[in-house]
PDB file of N, CA and C in Angstrom:
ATOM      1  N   UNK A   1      52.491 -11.076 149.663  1.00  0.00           N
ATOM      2  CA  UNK A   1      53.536 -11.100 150.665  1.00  0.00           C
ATOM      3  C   UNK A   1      53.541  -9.796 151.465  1.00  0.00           C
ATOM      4  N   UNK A   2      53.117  -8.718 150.788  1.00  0.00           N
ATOM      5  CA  UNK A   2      53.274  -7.448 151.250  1.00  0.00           C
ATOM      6  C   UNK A   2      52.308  -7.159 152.561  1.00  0.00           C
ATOM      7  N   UNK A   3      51.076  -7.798 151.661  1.00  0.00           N
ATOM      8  CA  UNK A   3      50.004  -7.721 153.110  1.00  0.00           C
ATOM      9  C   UNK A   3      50.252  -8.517 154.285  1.00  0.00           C
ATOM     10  N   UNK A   4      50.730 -10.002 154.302  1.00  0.00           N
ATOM     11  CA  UNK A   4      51.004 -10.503 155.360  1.00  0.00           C
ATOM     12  C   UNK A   4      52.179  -9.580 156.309  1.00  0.00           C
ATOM     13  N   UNK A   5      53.484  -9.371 155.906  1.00  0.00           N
ATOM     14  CA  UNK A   5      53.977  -8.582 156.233  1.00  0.00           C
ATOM     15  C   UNK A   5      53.364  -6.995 157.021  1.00  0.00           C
ATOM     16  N   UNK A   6      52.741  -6.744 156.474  1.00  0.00           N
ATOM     17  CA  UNK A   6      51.750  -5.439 157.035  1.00  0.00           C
ATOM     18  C   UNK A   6      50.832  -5.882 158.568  1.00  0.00           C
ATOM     19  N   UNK A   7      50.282  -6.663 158.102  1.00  0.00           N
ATOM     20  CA  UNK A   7      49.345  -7.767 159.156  1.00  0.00           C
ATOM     21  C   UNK A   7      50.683  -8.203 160.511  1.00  0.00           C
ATOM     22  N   UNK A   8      51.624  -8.550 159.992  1.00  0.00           N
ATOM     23  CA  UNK A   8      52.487  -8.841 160.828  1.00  0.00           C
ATOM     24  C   UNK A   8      52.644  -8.164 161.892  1.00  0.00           C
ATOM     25  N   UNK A   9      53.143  -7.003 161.310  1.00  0.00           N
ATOM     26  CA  UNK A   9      53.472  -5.745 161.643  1.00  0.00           C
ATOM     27  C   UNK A   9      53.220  -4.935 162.821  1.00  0.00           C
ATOM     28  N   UNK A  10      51.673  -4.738 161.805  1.00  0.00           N
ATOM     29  CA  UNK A  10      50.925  -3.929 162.673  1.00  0.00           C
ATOM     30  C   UNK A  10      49.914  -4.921 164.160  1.00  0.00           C
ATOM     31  N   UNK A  11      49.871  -6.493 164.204  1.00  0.00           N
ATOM     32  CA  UNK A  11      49.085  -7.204 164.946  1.00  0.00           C
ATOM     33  C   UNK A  11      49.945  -7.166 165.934  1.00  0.00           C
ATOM     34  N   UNK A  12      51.538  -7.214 165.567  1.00  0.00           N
ATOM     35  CA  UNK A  12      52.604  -7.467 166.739  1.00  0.00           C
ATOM     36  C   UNK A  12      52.852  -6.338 167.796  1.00  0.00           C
ATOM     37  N   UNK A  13      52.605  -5.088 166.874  1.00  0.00           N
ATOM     38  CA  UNK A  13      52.934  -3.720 167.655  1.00  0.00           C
ATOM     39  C   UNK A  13      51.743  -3.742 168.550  1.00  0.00           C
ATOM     40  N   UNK A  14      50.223  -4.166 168.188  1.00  0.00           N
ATOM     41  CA  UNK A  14      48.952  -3.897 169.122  1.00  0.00           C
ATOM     42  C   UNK A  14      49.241  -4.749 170.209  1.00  0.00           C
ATOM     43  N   UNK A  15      49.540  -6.203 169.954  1.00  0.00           N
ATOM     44  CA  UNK A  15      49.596  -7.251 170.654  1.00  0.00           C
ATOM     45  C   UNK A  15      50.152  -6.666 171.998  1.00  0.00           C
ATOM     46  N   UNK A  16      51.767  -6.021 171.388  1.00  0.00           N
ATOM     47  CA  UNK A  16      52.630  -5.776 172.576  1.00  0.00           C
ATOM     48  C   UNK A  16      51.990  -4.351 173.608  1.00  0.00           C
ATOM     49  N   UNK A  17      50.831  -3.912 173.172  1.00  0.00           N
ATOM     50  CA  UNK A  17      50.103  -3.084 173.995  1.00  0.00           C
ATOM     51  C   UNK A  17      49.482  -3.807 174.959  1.00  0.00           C
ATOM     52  N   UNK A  18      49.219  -4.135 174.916  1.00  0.00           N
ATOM     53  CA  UNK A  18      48.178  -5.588 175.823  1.00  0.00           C
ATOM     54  C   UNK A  18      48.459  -6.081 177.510  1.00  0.00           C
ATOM     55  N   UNK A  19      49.678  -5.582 177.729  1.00  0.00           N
ATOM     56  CA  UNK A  19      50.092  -6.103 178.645  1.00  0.00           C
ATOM     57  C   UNK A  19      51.762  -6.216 178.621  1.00  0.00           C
ATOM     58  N   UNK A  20      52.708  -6.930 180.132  1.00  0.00           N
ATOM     59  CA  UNK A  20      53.605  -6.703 180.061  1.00  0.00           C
ATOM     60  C   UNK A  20      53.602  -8.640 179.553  1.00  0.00           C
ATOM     61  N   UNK A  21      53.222  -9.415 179.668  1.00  0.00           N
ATOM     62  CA  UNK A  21      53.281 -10.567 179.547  1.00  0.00           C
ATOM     63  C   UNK A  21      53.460 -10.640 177.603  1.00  0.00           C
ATOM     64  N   UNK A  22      52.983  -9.412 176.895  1.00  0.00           N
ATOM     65  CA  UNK A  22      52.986  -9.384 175.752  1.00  0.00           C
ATOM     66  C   UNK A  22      54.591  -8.919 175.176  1.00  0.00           C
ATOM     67  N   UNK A  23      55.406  -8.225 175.837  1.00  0.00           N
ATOM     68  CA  UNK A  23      56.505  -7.276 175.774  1.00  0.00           C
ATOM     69  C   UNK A  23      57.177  -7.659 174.651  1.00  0.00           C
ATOM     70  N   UNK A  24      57.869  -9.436 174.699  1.00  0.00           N
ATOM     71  CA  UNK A  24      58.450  -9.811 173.925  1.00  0.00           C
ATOM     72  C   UNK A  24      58.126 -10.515 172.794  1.00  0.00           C
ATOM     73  N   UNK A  25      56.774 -10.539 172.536  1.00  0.00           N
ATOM     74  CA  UNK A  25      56.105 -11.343 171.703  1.00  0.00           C
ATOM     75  C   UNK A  25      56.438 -11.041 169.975  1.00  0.00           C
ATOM     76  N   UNK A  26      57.088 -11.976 169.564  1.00  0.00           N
ATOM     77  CA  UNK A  26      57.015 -11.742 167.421  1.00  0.00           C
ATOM     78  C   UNK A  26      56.588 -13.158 166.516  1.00  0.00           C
ATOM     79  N   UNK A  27      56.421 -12.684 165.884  1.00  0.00           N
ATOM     80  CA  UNK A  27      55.795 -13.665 164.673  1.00  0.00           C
ATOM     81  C   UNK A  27      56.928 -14.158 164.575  1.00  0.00           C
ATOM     82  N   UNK A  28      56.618 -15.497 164.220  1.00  0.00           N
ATOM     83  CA  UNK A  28      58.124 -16.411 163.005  1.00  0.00           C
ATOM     84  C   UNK A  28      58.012 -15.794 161.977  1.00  0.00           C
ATOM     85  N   UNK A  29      59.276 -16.001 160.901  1.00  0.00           N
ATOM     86  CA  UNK A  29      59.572 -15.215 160.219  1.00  0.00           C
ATOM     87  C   UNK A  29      59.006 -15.859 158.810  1.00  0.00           C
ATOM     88  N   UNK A  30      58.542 -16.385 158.138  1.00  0.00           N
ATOM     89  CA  UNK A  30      57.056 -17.424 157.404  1.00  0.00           C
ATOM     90  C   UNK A  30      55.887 -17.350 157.390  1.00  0.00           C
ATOM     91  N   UNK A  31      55.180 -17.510 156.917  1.00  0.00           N
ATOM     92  CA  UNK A  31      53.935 -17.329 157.338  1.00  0.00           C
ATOM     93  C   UNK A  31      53.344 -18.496 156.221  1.00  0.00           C
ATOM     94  N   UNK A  32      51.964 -18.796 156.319  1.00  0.00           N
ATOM     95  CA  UNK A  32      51.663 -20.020 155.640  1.00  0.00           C
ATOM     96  C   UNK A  32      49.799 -19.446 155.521  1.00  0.00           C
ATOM     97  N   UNK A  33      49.036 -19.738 154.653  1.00  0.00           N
ATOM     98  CA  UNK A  33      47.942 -19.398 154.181  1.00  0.00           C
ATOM     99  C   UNK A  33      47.016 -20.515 153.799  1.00  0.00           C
ATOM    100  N   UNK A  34      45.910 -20.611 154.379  1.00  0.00           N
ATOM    101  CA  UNK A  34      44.729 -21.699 154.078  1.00  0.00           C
ATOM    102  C   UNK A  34      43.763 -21.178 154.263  1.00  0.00           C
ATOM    103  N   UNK A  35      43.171 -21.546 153.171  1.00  0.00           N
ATOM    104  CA  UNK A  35      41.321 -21.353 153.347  1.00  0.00           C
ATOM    105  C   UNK A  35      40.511 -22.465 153.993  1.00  0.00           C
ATOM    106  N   UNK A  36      39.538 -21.876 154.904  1.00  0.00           N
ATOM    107  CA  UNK A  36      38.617 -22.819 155.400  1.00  0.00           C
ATOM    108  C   UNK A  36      37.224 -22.365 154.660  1.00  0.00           C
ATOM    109  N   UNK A  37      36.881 -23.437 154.422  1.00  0.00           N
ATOM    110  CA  UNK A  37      35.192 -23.795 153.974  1.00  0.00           C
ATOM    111  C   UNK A  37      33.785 -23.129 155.278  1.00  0.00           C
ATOM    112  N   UNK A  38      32.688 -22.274 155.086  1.00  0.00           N
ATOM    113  CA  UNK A  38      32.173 -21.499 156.412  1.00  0.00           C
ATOM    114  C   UNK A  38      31.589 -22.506 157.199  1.00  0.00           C
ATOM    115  N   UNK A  39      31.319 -23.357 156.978  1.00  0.00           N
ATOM    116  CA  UNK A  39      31.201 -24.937 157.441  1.00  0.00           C
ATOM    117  C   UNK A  39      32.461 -25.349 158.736  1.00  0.00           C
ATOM    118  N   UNK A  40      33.730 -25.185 158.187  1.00  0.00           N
ATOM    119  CA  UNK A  40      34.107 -25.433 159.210  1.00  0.00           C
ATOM    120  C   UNK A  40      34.841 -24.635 160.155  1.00  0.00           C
ATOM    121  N   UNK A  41      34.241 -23.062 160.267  1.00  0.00           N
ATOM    122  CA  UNK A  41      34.916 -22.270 160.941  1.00  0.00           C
ATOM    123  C   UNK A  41      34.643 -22.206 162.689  1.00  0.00           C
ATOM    124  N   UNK A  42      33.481 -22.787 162.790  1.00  0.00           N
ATOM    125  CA  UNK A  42      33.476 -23.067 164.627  1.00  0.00           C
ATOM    126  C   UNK A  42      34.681 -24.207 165.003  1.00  0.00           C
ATOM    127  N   UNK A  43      34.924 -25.317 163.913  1.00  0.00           N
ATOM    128  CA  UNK A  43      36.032 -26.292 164.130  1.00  0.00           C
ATOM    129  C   UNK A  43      37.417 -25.295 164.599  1.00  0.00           C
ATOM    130  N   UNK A  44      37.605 -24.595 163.447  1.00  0.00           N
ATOM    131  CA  UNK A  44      38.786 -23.857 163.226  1.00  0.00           C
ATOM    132  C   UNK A  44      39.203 -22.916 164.726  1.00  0.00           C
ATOM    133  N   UNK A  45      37.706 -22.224 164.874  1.00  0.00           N
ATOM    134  CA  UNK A  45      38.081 -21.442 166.624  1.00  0.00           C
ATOM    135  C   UNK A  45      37.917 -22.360 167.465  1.00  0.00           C
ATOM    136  N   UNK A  46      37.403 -23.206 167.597  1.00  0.00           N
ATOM    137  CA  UNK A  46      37.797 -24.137 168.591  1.00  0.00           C
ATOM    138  C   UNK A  46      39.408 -24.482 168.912  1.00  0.00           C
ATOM    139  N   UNK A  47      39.872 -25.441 167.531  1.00  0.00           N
ATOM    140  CA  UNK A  47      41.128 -25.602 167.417  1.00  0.00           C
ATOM    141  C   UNK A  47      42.184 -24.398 167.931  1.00  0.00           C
ATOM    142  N   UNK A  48      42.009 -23.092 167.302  1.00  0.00           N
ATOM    143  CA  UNK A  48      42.999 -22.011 167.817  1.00  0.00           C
ATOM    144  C   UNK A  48      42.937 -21.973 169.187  1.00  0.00           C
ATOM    145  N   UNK A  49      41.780 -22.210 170.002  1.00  0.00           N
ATOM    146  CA  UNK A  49      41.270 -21.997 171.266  1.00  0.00           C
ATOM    147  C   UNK A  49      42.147 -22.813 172.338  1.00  0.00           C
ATOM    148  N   UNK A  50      42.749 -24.090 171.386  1.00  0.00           N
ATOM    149  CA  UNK A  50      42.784 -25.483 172.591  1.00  0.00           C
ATOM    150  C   UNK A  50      44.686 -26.057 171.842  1.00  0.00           C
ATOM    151  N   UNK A  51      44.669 -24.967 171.015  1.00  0.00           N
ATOM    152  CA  UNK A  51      45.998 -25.112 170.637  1.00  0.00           C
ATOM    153  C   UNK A  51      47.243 -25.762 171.167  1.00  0.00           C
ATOM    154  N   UNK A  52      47.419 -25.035 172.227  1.00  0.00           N
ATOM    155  CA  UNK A  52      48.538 -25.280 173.366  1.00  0.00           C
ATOM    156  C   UNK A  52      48.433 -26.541 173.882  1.00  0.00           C
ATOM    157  N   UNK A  53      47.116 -27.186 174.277  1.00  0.00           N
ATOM    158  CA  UNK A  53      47.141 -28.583 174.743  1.00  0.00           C
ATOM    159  C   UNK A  53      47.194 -29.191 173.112  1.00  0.00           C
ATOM    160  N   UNK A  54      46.775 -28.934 171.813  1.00  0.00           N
ATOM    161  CA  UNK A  54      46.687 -29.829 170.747  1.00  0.00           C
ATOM    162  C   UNK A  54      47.909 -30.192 170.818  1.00  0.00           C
ATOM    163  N   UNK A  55      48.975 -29.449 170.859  1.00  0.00           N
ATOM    164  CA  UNK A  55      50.605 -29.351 170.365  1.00  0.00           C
ATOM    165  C   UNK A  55      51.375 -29.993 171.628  1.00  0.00           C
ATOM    166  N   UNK A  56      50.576 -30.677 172.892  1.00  0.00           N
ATOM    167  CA  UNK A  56      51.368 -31.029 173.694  1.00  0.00           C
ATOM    168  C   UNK A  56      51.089 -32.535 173.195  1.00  0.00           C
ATOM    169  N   UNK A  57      49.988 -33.253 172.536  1.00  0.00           N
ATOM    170  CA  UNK A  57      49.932 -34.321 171.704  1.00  0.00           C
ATOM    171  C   UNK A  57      50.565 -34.870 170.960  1.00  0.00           C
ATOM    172  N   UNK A  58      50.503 -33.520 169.779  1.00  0.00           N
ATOM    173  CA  UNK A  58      51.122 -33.620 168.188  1.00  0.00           C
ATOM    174  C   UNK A  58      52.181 -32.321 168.053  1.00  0.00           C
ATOM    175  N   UNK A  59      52.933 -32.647 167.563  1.00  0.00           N
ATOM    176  CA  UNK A  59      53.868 -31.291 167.094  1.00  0.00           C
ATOM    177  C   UNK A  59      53.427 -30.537 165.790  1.00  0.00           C
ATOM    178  N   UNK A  60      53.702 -28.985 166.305  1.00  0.00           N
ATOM    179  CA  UNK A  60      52.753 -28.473 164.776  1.00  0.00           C
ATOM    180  C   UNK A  60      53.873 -28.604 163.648  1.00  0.00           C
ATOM    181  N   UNK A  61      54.792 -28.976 163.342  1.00  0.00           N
ATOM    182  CA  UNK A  61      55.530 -29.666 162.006  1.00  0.00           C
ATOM    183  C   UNK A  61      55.094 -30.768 161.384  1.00  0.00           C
ATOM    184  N   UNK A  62      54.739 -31.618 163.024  1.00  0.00           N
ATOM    185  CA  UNK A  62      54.242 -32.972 162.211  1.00  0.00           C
ATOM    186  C   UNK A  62      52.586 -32.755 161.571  1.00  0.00           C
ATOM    187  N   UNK A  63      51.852 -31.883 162.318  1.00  0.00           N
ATOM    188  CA  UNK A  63      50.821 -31.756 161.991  1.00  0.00           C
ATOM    189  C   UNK A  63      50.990 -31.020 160.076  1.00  0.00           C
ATOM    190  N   UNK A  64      51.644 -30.049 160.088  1.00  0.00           N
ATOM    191  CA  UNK A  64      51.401 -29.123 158.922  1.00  0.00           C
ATOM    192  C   UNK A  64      52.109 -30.195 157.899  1.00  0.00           C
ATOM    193  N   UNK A  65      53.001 -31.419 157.961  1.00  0.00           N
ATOM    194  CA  UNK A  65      52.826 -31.915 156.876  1.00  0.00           C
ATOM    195  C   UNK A  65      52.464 -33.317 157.000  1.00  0.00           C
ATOM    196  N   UNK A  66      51.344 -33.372 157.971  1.00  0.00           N
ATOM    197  CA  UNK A  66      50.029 -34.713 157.426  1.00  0.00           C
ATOM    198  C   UNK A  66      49.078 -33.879 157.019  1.00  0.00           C
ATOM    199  N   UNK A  67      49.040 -32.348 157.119  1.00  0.00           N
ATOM    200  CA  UNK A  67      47.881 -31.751 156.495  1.00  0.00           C
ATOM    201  C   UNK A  67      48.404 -31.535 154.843  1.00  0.00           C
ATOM    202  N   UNK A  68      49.038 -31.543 154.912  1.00  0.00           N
ATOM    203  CA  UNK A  68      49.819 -30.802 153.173  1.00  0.00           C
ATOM    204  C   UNK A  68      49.671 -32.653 152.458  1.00  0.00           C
ATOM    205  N   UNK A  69      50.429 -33.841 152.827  1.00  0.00           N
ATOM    206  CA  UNK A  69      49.652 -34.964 152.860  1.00  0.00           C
ATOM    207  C   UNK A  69      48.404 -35.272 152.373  1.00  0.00           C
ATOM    208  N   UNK A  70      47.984 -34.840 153.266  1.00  0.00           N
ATOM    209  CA  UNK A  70      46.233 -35.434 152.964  1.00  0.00           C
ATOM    210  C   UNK A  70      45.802 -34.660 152.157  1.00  0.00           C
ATOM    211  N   UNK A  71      46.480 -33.932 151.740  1.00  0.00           N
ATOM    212  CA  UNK A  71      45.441 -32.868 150.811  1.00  0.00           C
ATOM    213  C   UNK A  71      46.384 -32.606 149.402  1.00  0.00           C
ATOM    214  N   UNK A  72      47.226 -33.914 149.212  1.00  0.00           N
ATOM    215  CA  UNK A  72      48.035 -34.155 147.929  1.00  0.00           C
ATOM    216  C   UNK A  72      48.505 -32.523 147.448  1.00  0.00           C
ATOM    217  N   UNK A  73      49.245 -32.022 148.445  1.00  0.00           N
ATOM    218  CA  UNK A  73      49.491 -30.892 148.230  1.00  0.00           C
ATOM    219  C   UNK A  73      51.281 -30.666 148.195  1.00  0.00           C
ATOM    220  N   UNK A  74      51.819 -30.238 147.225  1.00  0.00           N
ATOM    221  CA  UNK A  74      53.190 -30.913 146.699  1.00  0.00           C
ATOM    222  C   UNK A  74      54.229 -29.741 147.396  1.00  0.00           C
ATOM    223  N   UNK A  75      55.306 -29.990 148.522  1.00  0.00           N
ATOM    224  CA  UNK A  75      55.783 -28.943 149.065  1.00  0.00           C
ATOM    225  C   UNK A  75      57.632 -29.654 149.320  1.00  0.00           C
ATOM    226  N   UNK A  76      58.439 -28.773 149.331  1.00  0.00           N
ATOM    227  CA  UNK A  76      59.660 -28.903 149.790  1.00  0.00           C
ATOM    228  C   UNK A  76      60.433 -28.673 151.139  1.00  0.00           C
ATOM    229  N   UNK A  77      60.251 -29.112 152.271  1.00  0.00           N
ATOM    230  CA  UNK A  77      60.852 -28.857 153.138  1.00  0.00           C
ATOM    231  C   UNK A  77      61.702 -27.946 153.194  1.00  0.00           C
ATOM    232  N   UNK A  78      62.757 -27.730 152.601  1.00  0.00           N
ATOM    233  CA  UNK A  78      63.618 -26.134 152.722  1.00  0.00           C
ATOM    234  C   UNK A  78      62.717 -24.967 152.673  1.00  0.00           C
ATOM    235  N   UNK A  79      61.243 -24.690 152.161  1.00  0.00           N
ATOM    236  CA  UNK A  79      61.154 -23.943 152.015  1.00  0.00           C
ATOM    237  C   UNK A  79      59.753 -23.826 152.654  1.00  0.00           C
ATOM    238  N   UNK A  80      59.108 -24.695 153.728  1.00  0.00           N
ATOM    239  CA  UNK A  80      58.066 -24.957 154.875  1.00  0.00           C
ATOM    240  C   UNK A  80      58.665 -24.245 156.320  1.00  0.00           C
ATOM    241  N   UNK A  81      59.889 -24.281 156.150  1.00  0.00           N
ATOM    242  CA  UNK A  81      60.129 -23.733 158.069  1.00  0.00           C
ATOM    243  C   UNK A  81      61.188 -22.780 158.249  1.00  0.00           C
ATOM    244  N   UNK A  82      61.402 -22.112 158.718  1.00  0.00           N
ATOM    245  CA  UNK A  82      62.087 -21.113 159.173  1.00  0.00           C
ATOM    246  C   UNK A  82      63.831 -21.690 158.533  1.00  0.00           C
TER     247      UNK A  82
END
């Protein structure tokens, strides 16, 4: 927890260097962790790449639990979202 927090942290403070379009930019307050297989990491940057149109499709709630779903992965809603 400590490291995500750190990662948080410190990605948000660089981020907001970047520009003024960056000024107000923060993480949600959650964070969520998956491993990908090296097989499918061109999938994975693609996906981050095309994000914004994926989510004008699908909503990323509905997405993160048909992924938790399909992957018989046992979770509680109170404790998935902000």
């Amino acid at each position: 927890m400590k490291l995500v927090q750190e990662i948080k942290a410190h990605s948000s403070k660089w981020i907001k260097t970047k520009g003024p379009q960056y000024e107000t930019f923060f993480w949600q307050d959650g964070y969520g962790a998956f491993s990908v297989c090296r097989d499918e990491v061109n999938r994975v940057i693609k996906y981050i790449k095309n994000q914004r149109i994926h989510h004008q499709k699908q909503k990323f709630k509905d997405e993160v639990i048909e992924m938790l779903e399909k992957h018989h992965i046992d979770y509680d809603e109170k404790y998935v979202w902000d």
